[in-house]
N, C-alpha and C. Protein backbone atom coordinates (compact mmCIF):
# COMPACT_ATOMS: atom_id res chain seq x y z
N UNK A 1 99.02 66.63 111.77
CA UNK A 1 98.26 66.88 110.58
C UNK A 1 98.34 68.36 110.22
N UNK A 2 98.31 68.44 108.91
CA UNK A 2 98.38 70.37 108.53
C UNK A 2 96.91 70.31 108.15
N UNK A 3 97.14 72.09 108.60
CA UNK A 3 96.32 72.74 108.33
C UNK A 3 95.30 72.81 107.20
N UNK A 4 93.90 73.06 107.37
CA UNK A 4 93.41 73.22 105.78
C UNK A 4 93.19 74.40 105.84
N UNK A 5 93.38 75.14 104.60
CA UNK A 5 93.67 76.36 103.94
C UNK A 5 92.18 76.88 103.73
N UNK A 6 91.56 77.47 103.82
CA UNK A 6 90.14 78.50 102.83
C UNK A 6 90.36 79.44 102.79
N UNK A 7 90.15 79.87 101.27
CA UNK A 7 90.29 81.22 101.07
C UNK A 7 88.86 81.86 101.13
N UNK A 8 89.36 83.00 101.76
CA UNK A 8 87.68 84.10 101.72
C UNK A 8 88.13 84.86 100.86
N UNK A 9 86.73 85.82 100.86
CA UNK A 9 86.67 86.97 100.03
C UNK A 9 87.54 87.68 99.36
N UNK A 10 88.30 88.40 100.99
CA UNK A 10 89.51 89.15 100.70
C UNK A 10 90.77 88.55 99.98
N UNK A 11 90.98 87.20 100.13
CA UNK A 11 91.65 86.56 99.77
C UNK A 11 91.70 86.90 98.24
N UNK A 12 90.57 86.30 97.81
CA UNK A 12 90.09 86.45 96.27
C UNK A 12 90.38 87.38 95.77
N UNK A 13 89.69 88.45 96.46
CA UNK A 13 89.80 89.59 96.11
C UNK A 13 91.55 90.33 95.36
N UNK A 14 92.02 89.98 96.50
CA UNK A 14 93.41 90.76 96.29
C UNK A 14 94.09 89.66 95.52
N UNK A 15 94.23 88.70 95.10
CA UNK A 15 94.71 87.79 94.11
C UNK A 15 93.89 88.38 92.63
N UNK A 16 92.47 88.44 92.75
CA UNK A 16 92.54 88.76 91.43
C UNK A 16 92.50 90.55 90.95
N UNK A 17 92.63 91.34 92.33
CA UNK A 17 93.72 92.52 92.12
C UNK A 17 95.00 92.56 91.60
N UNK A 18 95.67 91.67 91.84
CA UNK A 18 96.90 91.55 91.19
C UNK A 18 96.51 91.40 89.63
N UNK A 19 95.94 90.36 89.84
CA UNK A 19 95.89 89.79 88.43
C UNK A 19 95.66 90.78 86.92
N UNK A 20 94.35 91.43 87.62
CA UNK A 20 93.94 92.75 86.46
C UNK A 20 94.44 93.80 86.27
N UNK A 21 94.33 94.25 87.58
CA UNK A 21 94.62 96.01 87.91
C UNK A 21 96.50 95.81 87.73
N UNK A 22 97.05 94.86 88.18
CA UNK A 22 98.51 94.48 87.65
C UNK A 22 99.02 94.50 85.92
N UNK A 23 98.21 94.26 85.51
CA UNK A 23 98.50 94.21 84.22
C UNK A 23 97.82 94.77 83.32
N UNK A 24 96.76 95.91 83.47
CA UNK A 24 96.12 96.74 82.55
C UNK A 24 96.05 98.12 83.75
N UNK A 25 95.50 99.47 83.15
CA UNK A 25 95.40 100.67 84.01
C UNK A 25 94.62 101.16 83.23
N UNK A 26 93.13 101.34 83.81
CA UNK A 26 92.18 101.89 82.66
C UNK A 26 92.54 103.77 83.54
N UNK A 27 93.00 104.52 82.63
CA UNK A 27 92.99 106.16 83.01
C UNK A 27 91.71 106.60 82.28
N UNK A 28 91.08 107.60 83.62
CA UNK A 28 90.07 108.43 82.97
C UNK A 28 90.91 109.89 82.31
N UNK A 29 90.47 110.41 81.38
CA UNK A 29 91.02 111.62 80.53
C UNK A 29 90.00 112.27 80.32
N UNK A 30 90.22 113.69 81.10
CA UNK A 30 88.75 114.33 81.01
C UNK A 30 89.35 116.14 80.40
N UNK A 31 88.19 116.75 79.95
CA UNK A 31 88.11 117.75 79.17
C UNK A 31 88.74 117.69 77.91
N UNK A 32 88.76 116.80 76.94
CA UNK A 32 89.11 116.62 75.73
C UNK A 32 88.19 117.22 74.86
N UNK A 33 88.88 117.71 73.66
CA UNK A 33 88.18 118.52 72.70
C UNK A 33 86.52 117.57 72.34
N UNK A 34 85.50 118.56 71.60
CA UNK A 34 84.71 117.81 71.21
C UNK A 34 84.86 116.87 69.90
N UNK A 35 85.89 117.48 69.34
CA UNK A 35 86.18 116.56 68.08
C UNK A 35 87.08 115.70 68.20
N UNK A 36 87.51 115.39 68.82
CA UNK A 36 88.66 114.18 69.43
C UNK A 36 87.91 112.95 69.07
N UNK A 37 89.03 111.89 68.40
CA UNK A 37 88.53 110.84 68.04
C UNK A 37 88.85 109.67 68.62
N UNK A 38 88.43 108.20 68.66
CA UNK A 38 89.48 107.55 69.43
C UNK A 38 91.30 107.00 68.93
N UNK A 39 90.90 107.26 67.97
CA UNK A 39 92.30 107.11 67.39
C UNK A 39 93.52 108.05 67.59
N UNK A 40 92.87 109.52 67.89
CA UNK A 40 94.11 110.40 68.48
C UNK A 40 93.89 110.34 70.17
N UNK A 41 93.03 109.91 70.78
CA UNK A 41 93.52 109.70 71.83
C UNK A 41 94.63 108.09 72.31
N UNK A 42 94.58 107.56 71.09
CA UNK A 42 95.39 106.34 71.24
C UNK A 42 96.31 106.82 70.86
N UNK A 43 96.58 107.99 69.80
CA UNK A 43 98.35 107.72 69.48
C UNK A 43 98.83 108.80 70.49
N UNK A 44 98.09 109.64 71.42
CA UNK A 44 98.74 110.72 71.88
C UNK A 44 99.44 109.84 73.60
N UNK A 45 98.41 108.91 73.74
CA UNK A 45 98.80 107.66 75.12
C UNK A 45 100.50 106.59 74.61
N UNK A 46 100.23 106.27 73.26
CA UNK A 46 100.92 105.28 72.79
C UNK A 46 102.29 105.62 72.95
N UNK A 47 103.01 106.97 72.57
CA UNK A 47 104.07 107.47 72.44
C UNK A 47 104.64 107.45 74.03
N UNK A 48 103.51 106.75 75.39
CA UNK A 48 104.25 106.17 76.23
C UNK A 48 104.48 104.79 76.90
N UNK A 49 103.69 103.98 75.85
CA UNK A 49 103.68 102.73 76.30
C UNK A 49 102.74 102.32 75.56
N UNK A 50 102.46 100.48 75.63
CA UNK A 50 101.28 100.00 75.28
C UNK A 50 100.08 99.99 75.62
N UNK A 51 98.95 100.33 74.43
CA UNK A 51 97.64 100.71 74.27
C UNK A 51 96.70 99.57 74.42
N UNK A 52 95.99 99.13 75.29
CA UNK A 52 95.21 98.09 74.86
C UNK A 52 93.64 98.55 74.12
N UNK A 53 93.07 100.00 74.83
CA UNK A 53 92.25 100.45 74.20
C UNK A 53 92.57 102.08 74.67
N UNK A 54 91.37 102.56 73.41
CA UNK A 54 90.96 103.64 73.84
C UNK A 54 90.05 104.20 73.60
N UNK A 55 89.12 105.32 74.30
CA UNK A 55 87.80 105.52 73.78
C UNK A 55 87.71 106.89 74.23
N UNK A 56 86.77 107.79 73.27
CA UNK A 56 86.00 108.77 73.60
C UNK A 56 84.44 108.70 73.78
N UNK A 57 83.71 109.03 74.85
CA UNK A 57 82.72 108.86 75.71
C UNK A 57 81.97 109.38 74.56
N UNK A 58 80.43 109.33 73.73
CA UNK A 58 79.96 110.31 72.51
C UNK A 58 78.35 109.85 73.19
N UNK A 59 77.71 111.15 73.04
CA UNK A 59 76.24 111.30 73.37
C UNK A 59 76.05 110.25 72.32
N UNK A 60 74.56 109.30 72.85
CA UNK A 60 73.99 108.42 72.00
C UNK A 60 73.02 109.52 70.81
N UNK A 61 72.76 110.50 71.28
CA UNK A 61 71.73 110.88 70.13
C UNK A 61 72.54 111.76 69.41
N UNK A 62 73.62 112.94 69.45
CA UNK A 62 74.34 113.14 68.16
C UNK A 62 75.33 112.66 67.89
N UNK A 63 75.68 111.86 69.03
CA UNK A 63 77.67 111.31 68.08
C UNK A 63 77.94 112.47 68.84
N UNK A 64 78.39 113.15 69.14
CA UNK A 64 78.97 113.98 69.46
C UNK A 64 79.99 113.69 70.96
N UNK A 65 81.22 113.85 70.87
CA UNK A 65 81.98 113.79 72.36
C UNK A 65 81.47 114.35 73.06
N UNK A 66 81.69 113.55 74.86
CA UNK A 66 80.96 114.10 75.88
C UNK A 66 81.91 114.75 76.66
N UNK A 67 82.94 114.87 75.85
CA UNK A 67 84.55 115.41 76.67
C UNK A 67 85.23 115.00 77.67
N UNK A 68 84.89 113.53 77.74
CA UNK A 68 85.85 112.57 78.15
C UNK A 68 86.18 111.37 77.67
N UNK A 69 87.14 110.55 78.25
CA UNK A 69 87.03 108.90 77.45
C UNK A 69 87.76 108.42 78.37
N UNK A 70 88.23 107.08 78.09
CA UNK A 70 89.38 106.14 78.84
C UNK A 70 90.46 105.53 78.24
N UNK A 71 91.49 105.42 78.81
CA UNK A 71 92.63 104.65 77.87
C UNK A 71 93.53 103.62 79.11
N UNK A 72 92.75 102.21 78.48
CA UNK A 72 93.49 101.18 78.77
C UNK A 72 95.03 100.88 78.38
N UNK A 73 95.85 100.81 79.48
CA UNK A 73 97.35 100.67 79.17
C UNK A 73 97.68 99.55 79.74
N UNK A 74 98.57 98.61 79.50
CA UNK A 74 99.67 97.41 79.53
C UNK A 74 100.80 98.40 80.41
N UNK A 75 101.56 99.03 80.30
CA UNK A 75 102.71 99.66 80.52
C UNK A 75 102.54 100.92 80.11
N UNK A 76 103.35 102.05 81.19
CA UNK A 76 103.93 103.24 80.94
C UNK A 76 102.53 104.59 81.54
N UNK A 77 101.77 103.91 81.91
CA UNK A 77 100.57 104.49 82.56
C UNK A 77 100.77 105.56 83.49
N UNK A 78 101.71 105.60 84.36
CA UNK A 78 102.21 106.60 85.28
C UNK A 78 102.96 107.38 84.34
N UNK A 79 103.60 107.64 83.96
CA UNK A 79 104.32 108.05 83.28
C UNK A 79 103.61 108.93 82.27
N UNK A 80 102.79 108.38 81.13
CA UNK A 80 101.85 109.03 80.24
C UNK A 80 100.65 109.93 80.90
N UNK A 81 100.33 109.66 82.41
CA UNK A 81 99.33 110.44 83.29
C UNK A 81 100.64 111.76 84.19
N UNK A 82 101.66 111.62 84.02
CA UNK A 82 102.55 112.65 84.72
C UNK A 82 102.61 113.68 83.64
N UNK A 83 103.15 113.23 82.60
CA UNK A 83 103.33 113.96 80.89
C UNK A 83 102.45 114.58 80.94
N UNK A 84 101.12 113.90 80.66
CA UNK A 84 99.58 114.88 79.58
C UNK A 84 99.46 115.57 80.92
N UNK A 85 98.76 115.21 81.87
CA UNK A 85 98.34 115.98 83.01
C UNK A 85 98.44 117.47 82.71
N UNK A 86 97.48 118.18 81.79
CA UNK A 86 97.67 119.22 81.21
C UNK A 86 97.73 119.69 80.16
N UNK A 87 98.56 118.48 79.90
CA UNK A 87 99.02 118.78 78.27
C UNK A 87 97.51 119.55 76.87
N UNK A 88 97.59 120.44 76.12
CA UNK A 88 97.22 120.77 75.45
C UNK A 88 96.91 119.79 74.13
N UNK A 89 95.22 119.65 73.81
CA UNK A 89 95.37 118.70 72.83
C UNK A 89 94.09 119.75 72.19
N UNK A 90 94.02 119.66 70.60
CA UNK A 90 92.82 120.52 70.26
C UNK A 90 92.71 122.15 70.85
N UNK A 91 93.59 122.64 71.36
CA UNK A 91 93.95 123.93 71.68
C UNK A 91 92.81 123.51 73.59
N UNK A 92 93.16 122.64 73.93
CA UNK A 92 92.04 121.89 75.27
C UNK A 92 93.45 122.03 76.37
N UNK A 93 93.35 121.98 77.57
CA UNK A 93 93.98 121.07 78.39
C UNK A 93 93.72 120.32 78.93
C-alpha cells in the first residue's frame, strides 16, 4: 500500500511562496521627492519591465508625500532596483 501524503504548514507555505513572491516583487523606494506622484514613479520603474502597481506613501491629513512608496513588478525587478539604486529623481537620490 502507498503512502498517504499531508501537507503541513511549511509545505503550504513554500508552494504558495512560489506562487506570489514568483510572480510579482513588491520594491520598497525610499527618499523620493515630496512632490512625486504615483504616475512618475510608475513610468520611471516601467522603462524596466512590467508595472503592476505603484504608489507614493501621502500623510492622511495633508496629501502630502511621506517620501516613500512601493512598486509592484511582474518582471525586470532586479534589474530596475540595480539601475535606480541612487538614481536621481526630483534633484532626490
Amino acid at each position: 500500500m502507498g503512502r498517504k501524503w499531508r501537507a503541513t504548514g511549511a509545505d503550504i507555505a513554500r508552494d504558495l511562496s512560489a506562487v506570489y513572491w514568483g510572480a510579482l516583487r513588491n520594491i520598497y523606494v525610499g527618499n523620493i521627492s515630496w512632490s512625486a506622484s504615483d504616475e512618475q514613479l510608475r513610468e520611471l520603474f516601467a522603462a524596466f519591465g512590467s508595472v503592476s502597481s505603484a504608489r507614493v506613501i501621502t500623510d492622511r491629513e495633508t496629501g502630502r508625500s511621506r517620501g516613500f512608496g512601493f512598486v509592484e513588478m511582474e518582471d525586470g525587478a532586479g534589474e530596475a532596483i540595480a539601475e535606480l539604486n541612487g538614481h536621481e529623481m526630483d534633484s532626490r537620490p
